[in-house]
Each structure stands twice: as C-alpha cells, then as structure tokens.
N, C-alpha and C. Protein backbone atom coordinates (compact mmCIF):
# COMPACT_ATOMS: atom_id res chain seq x y z
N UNK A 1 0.84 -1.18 0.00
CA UNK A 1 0.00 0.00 0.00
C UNK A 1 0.89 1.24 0.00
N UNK A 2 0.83 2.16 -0.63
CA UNK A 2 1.51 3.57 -1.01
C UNK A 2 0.52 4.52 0.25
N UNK A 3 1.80 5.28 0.88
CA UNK A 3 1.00 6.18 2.21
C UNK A 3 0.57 7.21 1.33
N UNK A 4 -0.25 7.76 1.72
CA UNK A 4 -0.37 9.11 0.82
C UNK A 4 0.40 10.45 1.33
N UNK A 5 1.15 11.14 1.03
CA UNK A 5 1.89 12.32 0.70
C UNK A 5 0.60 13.18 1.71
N UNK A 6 1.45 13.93 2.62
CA UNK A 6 0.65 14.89 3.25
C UNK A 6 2.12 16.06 3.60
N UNK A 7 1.05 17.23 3.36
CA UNK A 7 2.24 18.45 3.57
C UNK A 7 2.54 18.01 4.69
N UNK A 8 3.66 19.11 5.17
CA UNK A 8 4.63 18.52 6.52
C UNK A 8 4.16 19.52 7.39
N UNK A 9 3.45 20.73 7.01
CA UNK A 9 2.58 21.75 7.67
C UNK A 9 1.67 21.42 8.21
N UNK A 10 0.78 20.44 7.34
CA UNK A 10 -0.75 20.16 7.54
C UNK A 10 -0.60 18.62 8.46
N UNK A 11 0.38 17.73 8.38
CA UNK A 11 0.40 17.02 9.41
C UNK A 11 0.93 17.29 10.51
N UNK A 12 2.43 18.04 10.61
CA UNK A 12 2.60 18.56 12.20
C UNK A 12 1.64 19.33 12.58
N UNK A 13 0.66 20.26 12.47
CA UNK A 13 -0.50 20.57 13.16
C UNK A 13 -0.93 19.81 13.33
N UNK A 14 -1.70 18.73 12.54
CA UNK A 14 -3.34 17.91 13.06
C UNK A 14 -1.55 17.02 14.12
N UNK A 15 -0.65 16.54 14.30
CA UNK A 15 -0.25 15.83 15.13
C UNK A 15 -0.15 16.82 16.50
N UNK A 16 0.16 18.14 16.52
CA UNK A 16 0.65 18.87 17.74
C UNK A 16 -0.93 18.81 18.36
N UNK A 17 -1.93 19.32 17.35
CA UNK A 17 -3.12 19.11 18.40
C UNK A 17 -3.32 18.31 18.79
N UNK A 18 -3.34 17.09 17.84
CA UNK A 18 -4.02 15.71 18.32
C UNK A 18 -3.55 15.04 19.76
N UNK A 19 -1.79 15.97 19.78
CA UNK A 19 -1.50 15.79 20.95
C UNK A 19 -1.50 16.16 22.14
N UNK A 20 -2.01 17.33 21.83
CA UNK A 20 -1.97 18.51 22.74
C UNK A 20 -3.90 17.87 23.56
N UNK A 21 -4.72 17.21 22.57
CA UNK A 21 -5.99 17.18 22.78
C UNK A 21 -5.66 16.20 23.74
N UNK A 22 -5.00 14.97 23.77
CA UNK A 22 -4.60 13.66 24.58
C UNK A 22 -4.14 14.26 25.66
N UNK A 23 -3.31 15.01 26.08
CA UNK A 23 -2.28 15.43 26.94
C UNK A 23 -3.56 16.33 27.63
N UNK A 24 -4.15 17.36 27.28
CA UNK A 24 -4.91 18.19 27.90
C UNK A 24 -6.22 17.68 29.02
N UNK A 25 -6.54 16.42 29.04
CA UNK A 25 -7.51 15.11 29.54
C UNK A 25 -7.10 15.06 30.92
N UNK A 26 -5.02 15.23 31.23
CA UNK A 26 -4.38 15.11 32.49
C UNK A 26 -4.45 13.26 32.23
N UNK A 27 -5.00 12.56 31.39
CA UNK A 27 -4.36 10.76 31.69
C UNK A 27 -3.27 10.73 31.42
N UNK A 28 -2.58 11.23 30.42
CA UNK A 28 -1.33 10.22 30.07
C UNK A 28 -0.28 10.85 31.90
N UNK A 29 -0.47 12.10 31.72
CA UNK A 29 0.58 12.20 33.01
C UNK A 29 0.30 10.99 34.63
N UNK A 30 -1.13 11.40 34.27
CA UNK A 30 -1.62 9.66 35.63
C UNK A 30 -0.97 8.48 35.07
N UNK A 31 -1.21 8.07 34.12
CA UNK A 31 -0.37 6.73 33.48
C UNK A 31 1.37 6.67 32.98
N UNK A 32 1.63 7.89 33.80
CA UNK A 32 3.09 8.24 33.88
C UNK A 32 3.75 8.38 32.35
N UNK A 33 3.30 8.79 31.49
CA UNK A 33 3.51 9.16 30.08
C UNK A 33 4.51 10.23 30.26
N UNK A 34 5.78 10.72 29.53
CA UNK A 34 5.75 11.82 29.23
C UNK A 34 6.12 11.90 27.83
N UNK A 35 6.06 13.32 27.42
CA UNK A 35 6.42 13.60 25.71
C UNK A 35 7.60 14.80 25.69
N UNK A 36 8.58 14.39 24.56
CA UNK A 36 9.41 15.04 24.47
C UNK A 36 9.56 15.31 22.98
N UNK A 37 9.47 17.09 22.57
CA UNK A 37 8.94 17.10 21.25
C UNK A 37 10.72 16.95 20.86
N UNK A 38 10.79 16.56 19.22
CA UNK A 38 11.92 16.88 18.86
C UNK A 38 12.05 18.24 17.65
N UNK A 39 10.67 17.77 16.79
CA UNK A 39 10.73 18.91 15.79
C UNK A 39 9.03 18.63 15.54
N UNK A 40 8.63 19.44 14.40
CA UNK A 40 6.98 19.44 14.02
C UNK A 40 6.46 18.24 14.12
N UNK A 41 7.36 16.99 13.18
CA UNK A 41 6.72 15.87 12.90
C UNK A 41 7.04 14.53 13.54
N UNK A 42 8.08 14.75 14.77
CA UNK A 42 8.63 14.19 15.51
C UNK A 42 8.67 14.15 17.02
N UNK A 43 7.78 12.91 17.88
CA UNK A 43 7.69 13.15 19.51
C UNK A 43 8.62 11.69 19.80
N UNK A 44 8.89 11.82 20.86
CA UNK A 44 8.45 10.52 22.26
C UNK A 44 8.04 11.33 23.23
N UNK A 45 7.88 9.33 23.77
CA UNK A 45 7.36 9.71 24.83
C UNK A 45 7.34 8.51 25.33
N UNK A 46 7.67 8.95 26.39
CA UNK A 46 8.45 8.04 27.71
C UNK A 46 6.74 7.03 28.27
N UNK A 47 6.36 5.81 28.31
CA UNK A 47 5.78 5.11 28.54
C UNK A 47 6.06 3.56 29.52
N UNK A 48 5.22 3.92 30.41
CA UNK A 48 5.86 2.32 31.37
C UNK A 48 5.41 1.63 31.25
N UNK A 49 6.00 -0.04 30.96
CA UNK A 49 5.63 -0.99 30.86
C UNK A 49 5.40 -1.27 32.20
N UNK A 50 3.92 -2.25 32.50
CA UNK A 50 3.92 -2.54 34.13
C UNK A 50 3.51 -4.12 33.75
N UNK A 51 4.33 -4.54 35.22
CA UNK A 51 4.02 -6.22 35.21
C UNK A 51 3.08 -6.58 36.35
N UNK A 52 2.60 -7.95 36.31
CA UNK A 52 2.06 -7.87 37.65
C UNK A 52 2.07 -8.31 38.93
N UNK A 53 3.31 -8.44 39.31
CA UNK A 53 4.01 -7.44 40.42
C UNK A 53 3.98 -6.52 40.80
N UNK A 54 3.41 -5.52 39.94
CA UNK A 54 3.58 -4.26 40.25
C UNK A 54 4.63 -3.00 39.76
N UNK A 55 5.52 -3.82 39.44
CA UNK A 55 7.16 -3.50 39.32
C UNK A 55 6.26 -2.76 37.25
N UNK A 56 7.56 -1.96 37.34
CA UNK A 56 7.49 -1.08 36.28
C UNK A 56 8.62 -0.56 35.17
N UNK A 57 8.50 -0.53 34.37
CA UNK A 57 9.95 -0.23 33.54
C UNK A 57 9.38 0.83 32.26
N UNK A 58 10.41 2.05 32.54
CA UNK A 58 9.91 2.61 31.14
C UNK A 58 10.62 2.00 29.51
N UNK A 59 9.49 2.61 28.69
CA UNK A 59 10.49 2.80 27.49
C UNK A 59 9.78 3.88 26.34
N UNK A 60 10.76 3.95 25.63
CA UNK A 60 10.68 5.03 24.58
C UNK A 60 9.88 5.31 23.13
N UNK A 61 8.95 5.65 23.41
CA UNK A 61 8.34 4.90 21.63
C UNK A 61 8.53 6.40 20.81
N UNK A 62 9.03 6.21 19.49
CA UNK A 62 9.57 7.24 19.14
C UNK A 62 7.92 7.44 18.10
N UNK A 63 7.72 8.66 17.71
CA UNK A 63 6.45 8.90 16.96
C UNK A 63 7.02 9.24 15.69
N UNK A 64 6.28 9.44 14.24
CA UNK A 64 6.85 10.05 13.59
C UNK A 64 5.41 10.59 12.80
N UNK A 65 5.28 11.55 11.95
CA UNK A 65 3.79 12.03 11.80
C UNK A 65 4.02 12.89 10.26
N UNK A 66 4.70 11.99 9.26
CA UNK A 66 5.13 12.41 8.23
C UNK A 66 3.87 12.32 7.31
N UNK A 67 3.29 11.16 7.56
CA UNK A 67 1.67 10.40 6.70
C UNK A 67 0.58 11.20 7.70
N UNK A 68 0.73 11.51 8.94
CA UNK A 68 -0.19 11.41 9.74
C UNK A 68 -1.70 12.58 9.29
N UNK A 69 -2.56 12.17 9.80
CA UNK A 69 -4.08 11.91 9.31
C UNK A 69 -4.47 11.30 8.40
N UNK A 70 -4.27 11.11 7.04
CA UNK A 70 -4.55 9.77 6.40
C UNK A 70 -4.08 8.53 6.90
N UNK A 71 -3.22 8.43 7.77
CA UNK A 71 -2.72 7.71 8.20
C UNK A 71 -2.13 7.82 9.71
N UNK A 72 -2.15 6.55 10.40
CA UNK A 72 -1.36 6.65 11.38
C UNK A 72 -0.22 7.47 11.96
N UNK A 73 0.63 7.72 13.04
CA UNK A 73 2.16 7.93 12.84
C UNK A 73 2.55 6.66 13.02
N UNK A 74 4.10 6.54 12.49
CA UNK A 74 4.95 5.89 12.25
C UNK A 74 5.39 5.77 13.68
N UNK A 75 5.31 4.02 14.05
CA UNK A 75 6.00 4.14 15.94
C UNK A 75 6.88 3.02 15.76
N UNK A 76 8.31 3.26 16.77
CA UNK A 76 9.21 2.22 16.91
C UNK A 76 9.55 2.41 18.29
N UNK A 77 9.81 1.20 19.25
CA UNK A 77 10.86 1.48 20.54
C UNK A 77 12.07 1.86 20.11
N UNK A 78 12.50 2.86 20.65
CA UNK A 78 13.92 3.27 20.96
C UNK A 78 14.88 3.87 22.26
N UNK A 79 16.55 3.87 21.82
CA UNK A 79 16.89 4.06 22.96
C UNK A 79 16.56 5.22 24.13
N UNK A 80 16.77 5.65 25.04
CA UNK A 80 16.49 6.69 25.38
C UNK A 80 17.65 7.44 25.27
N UNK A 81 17.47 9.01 24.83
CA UNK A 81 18.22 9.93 24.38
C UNK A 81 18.77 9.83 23.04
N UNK A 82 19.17 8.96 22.26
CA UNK A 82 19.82 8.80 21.36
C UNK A 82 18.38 8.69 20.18
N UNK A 83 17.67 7.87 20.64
CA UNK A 83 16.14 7.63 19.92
C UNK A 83 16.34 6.62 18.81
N UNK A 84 17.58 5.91 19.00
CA UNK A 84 18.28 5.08 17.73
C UNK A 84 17.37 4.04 18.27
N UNK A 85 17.12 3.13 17.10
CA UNK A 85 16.47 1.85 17.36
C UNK A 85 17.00 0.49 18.05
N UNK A 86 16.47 0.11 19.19
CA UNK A 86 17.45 -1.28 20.23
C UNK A 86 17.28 -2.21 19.13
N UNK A 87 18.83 -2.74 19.70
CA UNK A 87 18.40 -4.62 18.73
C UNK A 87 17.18 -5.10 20.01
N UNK A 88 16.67 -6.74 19.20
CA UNK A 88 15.98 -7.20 19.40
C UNK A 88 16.24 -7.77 21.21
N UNK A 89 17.55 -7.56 21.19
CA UNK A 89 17.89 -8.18 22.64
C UNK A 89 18.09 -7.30 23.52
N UNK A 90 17.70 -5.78 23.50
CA UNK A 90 18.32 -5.02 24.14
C UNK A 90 17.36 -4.35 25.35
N UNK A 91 17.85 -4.16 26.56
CA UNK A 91 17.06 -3.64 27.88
C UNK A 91 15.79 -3.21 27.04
N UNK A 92 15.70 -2.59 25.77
CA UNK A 92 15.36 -0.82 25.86
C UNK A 92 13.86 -1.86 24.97
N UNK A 93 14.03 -3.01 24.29
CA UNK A 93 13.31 -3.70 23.56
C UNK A 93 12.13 -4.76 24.30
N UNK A 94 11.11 -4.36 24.42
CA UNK A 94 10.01 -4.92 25.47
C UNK A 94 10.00 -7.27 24.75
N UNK A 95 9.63 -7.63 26.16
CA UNK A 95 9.29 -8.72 26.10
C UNK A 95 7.83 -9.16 25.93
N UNK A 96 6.97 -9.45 25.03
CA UNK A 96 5.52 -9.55 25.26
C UNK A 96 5.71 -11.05 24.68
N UNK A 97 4.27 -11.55 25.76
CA UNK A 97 3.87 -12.78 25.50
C UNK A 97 2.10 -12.57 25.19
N UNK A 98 1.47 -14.17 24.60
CA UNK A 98 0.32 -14.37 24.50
C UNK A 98 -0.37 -13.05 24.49
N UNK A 99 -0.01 -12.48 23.13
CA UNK A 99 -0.54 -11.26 22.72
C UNK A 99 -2.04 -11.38 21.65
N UNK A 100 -2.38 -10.33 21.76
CA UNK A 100 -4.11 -10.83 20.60
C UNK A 100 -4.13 -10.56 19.10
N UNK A 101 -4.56 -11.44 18.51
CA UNK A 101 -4.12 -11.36 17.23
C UNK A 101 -3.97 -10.19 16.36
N UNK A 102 -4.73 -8.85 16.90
CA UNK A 102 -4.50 -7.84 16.30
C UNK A 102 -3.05 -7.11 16.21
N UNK A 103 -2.08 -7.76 17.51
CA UNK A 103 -0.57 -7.06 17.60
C UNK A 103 -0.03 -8.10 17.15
N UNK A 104 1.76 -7.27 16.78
CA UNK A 104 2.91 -8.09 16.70
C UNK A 104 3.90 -7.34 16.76
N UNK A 105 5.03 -7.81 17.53
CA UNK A 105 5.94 -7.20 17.66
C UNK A 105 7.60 -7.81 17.29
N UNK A 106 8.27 -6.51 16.05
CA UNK A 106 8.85 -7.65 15.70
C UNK A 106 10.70 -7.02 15.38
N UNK A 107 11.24 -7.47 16.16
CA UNK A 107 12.94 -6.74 16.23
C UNK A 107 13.41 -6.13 14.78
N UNK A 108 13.57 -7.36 13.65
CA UNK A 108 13.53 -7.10 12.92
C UNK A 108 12.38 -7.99 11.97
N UNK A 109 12.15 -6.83 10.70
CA UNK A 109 11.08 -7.15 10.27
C UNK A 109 11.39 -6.83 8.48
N UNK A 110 11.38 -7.79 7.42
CA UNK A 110 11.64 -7.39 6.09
C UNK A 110 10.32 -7.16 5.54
N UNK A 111 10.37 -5.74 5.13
CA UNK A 111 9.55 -4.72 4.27
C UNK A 111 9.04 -5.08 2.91
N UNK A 112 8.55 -4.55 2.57
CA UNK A 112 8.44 -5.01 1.17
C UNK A 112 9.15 -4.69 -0.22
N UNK A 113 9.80 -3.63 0.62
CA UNK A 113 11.05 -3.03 -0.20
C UNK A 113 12.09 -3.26 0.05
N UNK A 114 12.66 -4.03 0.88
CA UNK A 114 13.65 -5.19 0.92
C UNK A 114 14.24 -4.60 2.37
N UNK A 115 13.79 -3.38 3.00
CA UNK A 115 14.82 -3.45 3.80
C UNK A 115 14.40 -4.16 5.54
N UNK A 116 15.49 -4.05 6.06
CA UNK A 116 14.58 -4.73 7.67
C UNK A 116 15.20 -3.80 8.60
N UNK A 117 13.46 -3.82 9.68
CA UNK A 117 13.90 -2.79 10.42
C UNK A 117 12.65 -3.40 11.26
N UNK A 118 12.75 -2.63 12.32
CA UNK A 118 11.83 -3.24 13.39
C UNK A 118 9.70 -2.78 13.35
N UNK A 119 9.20 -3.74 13.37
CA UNK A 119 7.93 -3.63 13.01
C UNK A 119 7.23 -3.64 14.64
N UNK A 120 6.69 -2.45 14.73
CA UNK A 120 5.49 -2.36 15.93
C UNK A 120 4.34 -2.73 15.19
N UNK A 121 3.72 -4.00 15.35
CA UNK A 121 2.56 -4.39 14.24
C UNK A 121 1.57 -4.37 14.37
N UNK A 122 0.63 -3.10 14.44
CA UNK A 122 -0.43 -3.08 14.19
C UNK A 122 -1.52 -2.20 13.40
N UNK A 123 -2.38 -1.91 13.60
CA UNK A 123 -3.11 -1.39 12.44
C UNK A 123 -2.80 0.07 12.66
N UNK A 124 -2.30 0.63 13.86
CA UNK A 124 -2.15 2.11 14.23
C UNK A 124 -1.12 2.04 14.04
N UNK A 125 0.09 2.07 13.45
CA UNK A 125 1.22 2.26 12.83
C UNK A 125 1.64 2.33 11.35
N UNK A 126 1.65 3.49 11.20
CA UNK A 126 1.88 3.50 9.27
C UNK A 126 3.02 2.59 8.89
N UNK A 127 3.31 2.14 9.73
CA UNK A 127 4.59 0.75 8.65
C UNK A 127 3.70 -0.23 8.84
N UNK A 128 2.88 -0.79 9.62
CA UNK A 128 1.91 -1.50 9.38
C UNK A 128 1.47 -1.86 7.31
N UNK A 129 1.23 -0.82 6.92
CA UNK A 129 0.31 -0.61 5.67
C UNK A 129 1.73 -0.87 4.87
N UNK A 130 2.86 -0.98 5.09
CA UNK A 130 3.76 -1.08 3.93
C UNK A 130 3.95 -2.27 4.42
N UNK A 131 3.71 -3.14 5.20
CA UNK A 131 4.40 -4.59 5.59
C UNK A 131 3.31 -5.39 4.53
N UNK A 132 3.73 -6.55 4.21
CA UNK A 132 3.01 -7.62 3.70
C UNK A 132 1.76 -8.18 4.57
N UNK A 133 1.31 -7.32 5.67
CA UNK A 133 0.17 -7.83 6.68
C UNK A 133 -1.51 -7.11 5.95
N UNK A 134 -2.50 -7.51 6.14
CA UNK A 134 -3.82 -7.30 6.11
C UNK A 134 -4.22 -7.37 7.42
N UNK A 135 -5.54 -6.25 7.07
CA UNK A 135 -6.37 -6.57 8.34
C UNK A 135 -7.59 -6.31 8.06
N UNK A 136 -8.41 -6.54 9.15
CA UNK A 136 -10.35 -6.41 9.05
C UNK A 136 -10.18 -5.25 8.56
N UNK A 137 -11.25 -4.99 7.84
CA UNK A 137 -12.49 -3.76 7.60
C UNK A 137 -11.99 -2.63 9.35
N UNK A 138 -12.77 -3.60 10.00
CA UNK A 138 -12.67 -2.60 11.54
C UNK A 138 -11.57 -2.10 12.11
N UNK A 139 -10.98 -2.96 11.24
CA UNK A 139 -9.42 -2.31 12.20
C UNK A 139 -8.43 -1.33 11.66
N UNK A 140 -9.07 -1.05 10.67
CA UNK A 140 -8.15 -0.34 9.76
C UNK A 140 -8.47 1.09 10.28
N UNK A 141 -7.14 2.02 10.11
CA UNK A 141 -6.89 3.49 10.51
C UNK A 141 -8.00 4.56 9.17
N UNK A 142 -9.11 5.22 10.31
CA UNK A 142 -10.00 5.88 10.03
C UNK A 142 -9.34 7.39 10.11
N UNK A 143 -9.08 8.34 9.33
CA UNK A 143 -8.68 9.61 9.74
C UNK A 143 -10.25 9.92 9.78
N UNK A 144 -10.24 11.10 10.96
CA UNK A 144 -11.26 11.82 11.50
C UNK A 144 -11.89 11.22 12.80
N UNK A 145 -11.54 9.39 12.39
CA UNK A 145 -12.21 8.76 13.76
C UNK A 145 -11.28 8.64 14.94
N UNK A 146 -9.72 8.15 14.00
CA UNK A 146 -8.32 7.51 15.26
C UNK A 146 -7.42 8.99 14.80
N UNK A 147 -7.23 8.71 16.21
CA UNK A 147 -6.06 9.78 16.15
C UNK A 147 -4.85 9.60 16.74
N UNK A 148 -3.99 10.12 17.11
CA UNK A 148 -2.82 9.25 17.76
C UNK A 148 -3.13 8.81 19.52
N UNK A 149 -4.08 9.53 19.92
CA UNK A 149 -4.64 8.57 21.03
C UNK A 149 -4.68 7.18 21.31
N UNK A 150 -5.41 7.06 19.81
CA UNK A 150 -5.63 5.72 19.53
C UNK A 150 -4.76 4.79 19.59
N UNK A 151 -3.65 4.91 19.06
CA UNK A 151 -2.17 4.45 18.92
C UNK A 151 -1.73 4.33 20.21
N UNK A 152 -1.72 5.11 20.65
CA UNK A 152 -0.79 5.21 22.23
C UNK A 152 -1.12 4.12 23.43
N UNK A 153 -3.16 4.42 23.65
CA UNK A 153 -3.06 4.02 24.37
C UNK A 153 -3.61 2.51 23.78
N UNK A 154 -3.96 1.88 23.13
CA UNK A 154 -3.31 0.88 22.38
C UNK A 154 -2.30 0.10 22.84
N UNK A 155 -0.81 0.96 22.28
CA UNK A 155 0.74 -0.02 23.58
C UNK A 155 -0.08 0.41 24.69
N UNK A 156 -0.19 0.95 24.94
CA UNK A 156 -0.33 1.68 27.34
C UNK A 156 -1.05 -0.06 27.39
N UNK A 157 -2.03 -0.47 26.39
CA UNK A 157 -2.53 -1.81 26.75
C UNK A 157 -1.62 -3.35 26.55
N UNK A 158 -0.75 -2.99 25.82
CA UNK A 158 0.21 -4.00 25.21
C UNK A 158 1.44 -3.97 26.08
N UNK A 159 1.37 -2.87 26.82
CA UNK A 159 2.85 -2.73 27.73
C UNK A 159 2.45 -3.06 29.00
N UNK A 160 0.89 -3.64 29.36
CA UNK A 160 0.72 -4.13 30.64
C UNK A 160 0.46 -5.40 31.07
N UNK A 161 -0.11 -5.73 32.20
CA UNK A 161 0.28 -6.82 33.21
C UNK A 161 -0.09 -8.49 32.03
N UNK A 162 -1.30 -8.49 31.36
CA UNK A 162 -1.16 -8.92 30.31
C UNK A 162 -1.27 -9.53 29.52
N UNK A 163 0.79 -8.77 28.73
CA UNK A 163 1.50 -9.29 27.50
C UNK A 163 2.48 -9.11 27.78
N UNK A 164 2.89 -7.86 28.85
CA UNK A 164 4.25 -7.57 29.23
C UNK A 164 4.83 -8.41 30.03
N UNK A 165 6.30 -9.11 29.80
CA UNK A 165 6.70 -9.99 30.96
C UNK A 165 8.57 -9.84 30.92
N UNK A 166 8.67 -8.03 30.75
CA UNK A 166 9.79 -7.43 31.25
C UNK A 166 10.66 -7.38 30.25
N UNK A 167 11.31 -6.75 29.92
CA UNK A 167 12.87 -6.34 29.31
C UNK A 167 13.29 -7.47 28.42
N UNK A 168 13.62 -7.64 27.11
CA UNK A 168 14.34 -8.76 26.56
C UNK A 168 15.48 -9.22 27.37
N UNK A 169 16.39 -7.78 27.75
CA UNK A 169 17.40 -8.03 28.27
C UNK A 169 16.93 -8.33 29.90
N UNK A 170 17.20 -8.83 30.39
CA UNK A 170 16.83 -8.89 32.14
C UNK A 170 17.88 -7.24 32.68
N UNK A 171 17.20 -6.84 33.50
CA UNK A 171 17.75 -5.50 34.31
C UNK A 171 18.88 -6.60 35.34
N UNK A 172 19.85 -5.55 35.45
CA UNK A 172 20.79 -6.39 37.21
C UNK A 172 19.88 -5.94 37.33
N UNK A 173 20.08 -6.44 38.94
CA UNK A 173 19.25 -6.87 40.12
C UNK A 173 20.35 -5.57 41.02
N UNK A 174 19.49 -5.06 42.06
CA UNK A 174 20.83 -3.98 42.85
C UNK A 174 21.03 -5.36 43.65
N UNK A 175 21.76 -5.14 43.69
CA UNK A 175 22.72 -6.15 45.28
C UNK A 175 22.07 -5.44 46.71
C-alpha cells in the first residue's frame, strides 16, 4: 500500500493538536507518560511498561507524523536519548507474550522493499500498511475517527500486566 503524501505543515498541526488534545484530559501524566517534542513531525514519549508485580519499567516509543491523518504515525521502541532503534535483545526492547491477534511485535522485520527494520505491528502504525500484513475492515486506521490517542493508548494496553513480561534483556538486580 503507497501512504499518501501529506504536507509537513498540515500534518505537524493535526499531530501537535491531536496531541496537545490527549495530553490536555491530564491521563497520560496519571499513566506516567511523558512527551518530548523533537521537531513538528517528531515526539516521544516516555511510557511504562507494568508487570504484575507491580514492578514497572519505562520505554521510549519514538512517533513520527510524516503520513499522519490519512494515516497513522509511524511508531518504533527506541533508545532513550539517542532515539536510535534497540536490537531485538536489548534492555530498551520490550518482552511480550500471548498477545491478541491484532498485535505483533517484531525486532527485525523485512519490508516489502527489501529493507529490515523493526515492526510495531499493528493497524495504528503507518509501517503496518507497507508490511506484507492485512487486516479487518474494523481495524483499519480511520482519519477523522483515530487519532494518535488511539495508537498510544493501544501499547499503554500491550505494555501491561497482560503481554508484558519485562525487558528482553533482564535488568541487574541492585545487590
């Protein structure tokens, strides 16, 4: 599927509001979210995975909002500060199990244009629509209906008690 071309004007607005509309609610700061802009078409934002234990770990999902309103933004985990993408084994790269068929999550992932790079797989992610995956009628990204809300809290559901079952890499332990 070809994303469709959207000015870089007309999507960093509908993304700054769309974010500004999420953020203004006061949830994501209760669900310990934060966002760190980088430029118009570019956020993270810091999100915790929780297990159930209780115990908690953040990580980084980088946004990107180049397609966004016809389409999704573009989401990957990455490191923190650097925003470079973890290998598949790395602290920064979440562990999910017995997930629902609508997700997938995938370290690396070959495109349809040959290259590989890591796939957050689902219907709220514009690399979604370039991967070799289909989906329902229902699940597919509605501009006017999903907005990056949708997306977010989406993982906030995929990063909890669960599917989440901690860090690829295991954290030390403090002594």
């Amino acid at each position: 599927m070809e994303l469709t071309e959207v000015d870089p004007e007309v999507a960093g607005r509908a993304f700054a509001r769309d974010l500004e509309r999420t953020w203004s609610t006061g949830r994501p700061e209760h669900l310990g979210w934060s966002r760190t802009r980088i430029d118009d078409l570019t956020t993270t934002i810091e999100m915790p995975a929780r297990l159930a234990d209780g115990k908690s770990h953040p990580y980084y999902l980088l946004l990107r909002a180049a397609h966004y309103g016809p389409h999704p933004v573009q989401v990957n985990f990455v490191l923190p500060e650097t925003w470079e993408i973890p290998a598949g084994t790395s602290r920064w790269f979440p562990r999910l199990e017995s997930l629902p068929p609508w997700f997938g999550l995938h370290a690396t992932y070959k495109f349809q244009d040959g290259s590989q790079r890591q796939l957050v797989c689902f219907s709220f992610n514009s690399d979604y629509y370039i991967s070799e995956h289909s989906c329902k009628a229902t699940e597919i990204w509605q501009q006017g209906r999903h907005t990056v809300a949708a997306t977010l809290y989406r993982l906030y559901e995929i990063l909890g008690p669960a599917y989440y079952r901690g860090p690829s890499q295991q954290l030390a332990e403090a002594a």
